[in-house]
Protein backbone atom coordinates (compact mmCIF):
# COMPACT_ATOMS: atom_id res chain seq x y z
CA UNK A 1 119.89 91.42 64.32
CA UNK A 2 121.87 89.08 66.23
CA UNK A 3 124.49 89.99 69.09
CA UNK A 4 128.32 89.73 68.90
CA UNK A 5 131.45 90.02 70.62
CA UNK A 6 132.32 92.78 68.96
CA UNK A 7 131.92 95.13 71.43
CA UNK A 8 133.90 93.10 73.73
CA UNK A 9 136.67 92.90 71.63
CA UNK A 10 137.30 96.03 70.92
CA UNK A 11 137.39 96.03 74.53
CA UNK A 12 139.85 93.39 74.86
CA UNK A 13 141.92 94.67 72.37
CA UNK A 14 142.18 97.99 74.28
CA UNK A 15 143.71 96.11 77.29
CA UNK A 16 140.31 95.51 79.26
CA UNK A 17 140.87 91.83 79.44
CA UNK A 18 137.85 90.64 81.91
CA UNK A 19 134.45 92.20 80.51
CA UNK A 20 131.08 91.59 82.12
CA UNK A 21 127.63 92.04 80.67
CA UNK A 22 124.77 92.63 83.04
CA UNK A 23 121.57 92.61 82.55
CA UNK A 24 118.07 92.49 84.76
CA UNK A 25 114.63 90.56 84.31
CA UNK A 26 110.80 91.47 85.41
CA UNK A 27 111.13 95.12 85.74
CA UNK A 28 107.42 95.17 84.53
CA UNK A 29 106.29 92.60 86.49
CA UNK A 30 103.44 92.94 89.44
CA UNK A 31 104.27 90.43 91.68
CA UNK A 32 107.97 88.77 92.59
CA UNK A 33 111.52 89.97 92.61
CA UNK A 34 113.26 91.69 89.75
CA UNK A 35 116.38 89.11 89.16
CA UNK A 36 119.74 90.83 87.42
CA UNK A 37 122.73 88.73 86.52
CA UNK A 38 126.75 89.31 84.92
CA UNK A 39 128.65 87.10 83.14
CA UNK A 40 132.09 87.38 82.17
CA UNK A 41 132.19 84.95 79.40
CA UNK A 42 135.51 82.79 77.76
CA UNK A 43 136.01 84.33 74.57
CA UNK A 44 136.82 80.96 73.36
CA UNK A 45 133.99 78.54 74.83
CA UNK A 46 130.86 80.49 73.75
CA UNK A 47 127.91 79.29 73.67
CA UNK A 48 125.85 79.47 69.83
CA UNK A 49 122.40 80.67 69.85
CA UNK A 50 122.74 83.16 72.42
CA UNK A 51 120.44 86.27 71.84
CA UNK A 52 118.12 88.30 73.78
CA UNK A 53 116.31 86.35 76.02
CA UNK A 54 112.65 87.33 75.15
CA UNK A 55 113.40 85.85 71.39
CA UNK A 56 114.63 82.19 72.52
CA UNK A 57 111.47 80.11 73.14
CA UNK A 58 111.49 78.80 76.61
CA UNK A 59 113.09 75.29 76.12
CA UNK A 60 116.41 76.73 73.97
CA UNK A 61 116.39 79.45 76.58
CA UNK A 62 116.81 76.78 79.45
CA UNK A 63 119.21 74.40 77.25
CA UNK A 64 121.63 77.90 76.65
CA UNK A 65 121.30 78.94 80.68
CA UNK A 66 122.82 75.59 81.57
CA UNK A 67 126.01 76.09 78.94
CA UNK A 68 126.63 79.51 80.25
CA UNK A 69 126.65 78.38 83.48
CA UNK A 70 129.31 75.38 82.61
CA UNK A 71 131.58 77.25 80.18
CA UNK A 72 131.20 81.06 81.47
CA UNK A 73 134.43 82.16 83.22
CA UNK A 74 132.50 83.68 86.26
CA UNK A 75 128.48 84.11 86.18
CA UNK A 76 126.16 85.36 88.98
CA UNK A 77 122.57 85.19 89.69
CA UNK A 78 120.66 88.23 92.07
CA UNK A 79 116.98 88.43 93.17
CA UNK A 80 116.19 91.97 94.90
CA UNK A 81 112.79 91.22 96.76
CA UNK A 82 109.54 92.78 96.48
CA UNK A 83 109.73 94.70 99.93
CA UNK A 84 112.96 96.40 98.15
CA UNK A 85 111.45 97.02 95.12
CA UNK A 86 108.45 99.02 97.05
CA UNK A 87 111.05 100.57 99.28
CA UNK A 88 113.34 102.12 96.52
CA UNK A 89 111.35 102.18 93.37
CA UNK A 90 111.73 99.77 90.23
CA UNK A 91 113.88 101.79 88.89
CA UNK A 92 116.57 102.09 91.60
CA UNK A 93 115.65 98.03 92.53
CA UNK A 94 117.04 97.50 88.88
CA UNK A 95 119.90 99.42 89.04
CA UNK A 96 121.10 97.67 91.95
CA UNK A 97 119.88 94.39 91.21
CA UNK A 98 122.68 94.84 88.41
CA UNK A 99 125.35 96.65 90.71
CA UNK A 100 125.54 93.51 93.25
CA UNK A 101 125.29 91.05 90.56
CA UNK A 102 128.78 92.38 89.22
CA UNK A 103 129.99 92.48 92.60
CA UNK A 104 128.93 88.85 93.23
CA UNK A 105 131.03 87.88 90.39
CA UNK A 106 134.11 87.24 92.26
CA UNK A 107 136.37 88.81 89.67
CA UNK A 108 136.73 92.61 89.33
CA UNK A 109 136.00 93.49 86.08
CA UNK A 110 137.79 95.97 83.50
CA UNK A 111 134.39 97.04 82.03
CA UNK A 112 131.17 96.25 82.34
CA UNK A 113 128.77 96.58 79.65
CA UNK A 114 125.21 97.42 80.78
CA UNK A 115 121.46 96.50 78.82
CA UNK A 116 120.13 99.85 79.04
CA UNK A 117 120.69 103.86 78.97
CA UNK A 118 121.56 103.63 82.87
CA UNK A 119 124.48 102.83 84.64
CA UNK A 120 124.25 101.54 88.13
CA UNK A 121 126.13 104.44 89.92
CA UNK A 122 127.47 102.58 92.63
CA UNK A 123 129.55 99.96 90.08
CA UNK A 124 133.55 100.14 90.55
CA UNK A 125 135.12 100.26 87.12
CA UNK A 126 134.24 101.85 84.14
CA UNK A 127 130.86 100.88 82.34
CA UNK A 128 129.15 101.45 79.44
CA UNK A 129 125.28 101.45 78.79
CA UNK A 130 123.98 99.74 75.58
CA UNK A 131 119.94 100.25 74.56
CA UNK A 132 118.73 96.89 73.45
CA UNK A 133 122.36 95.43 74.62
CA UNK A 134 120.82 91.83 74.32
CA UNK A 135 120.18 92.05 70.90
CA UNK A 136 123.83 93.61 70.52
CA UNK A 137 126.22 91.73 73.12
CA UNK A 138 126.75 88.51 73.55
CA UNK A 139 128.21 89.42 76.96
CA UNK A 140 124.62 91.12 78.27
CA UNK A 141 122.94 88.16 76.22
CA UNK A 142 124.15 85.46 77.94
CA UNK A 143 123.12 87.54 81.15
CA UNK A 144 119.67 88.22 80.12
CA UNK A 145 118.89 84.11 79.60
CA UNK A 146 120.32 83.12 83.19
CA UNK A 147 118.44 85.81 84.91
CA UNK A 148 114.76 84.90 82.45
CA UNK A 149 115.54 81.11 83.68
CA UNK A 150 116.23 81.64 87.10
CA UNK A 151 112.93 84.25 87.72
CA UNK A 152 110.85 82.01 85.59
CA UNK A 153 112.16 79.08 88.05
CA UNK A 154 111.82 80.95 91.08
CA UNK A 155 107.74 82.23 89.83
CA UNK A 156 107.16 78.58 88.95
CA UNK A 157 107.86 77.95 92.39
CA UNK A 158 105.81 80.64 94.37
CA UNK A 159 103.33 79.49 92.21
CA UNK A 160 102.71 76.02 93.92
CA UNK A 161 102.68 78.01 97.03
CA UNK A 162 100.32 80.25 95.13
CA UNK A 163 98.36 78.57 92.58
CA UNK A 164 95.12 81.55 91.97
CA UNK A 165 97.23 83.59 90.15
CA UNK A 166 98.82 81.49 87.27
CA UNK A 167 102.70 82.41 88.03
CA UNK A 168 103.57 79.13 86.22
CA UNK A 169 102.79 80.69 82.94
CA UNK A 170 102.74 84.44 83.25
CA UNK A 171 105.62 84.89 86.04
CA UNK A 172 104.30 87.40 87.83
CA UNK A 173 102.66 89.52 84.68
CA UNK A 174 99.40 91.55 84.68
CA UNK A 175 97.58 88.54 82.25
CA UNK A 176 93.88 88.13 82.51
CA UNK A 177 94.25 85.04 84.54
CA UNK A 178 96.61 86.86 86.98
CA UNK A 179 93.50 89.74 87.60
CA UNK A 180 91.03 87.35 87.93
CA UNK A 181 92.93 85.85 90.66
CA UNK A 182 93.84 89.57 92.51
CA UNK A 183 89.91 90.07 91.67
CA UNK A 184 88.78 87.15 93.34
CA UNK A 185 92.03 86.22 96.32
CA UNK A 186 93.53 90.00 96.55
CA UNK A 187 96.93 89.86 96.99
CA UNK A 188 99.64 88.35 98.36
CA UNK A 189 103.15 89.18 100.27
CA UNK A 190 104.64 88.48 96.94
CA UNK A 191 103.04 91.88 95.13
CA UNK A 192 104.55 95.00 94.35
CA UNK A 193 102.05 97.47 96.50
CA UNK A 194 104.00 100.34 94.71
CA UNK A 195 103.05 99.68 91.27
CA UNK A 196 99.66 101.16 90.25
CA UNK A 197 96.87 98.08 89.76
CA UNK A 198 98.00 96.39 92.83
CA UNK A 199 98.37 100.22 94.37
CA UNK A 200 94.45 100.72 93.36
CA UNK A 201 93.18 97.44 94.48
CA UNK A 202 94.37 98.35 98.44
């Protein structure tokens, strides 16, 4: 299964003329932010290949987060930080990870279609929530590759900082290599103290 536009343009064809997808990345992770983004994309300058982010390998999923970026209508990109995440819960980080990337768009939407069986309850216009919506909207695809690429990016990057626990490769992720280094280093500002093995090592 592939996504479509259809959903959006049934949408469209309803009078909803500006539809974002949202969608949010490294909800499972144990170290680093969770990143959400929305894209309103041009009906007529989408990109081809676009599916759910965890299918693309890494290189197509880098090659289609640089076309979104150039041909989407309006796109935004938002990291909500560890301390957050531990404040509110990963849940409620999520949920509003995706709430003020729609409001970063710049655009009010007419409807915002949302990966998921949640709804951020603090979004202004009507919504609708779509289990496995990467694998069904192009709209919430095209979200879910520019939020993988820019988390991956932004792991890469605390990883030179950070080099014991192998962020490079499993951004953040409970792999063997990223125990051994907790084992070995303990942990860093960058952890999620809230989530159980990091939780139990303390």
């Amino acid at each position: 299964m592939k996504p479509n536009f259809l959903l959006e343009q049934e949408l469209i064809n309803s009078g909803n003329n500006i539809i974002a997808g949202t969608d949010e990345v490294g909800r499972g992770s144990w170290a680093g932010p969770v990143t959400a983004a929305a894209v309103i994309l041009d009906p007529k300058k989408i990109p081809i290949g676009l599916n759910d982010s965890k299918k693309l390998p890494k290189s197509i999923r880098e090659k289609l987060s640089k076309e979104i970026m150039s041909c989407a209508l309006k796109y935004s990109i938002i990291h909500i930080d560890v301390q957050k995440i531990d404040t509110l819960n990963i849940l409620q980080a999520s949920m509003l990870a995706m709430h003020e990337a729609v409001e970063a768009l710049e655009i009010n939407p007419n409807h915002v279609l949302v990966d998921g069986n949640r709804i951020p309850k603090q979004l202004k216009c009507p919504a609708t929530a779509i289990v496995k919506g990467d694998s069904l909207s192009l709209s919430i695809a095209a979200a879910s590759i520019i939020a993988k690429v820019a988390r991956d990016q932004l792991m890469v990057d605390l990883a030179q900082h950070y080099p014991q626990y192998a962020w490079e490769t499993n951004v953040g992720y409970g792999t063997k290599a990223h125990i051994a280094g907790l084992s070995k280093y303990g942990i860093t500002p960058h952890h999620r103290v809230s989530f159980k093995p990091i939780h139990n090592m303390l």
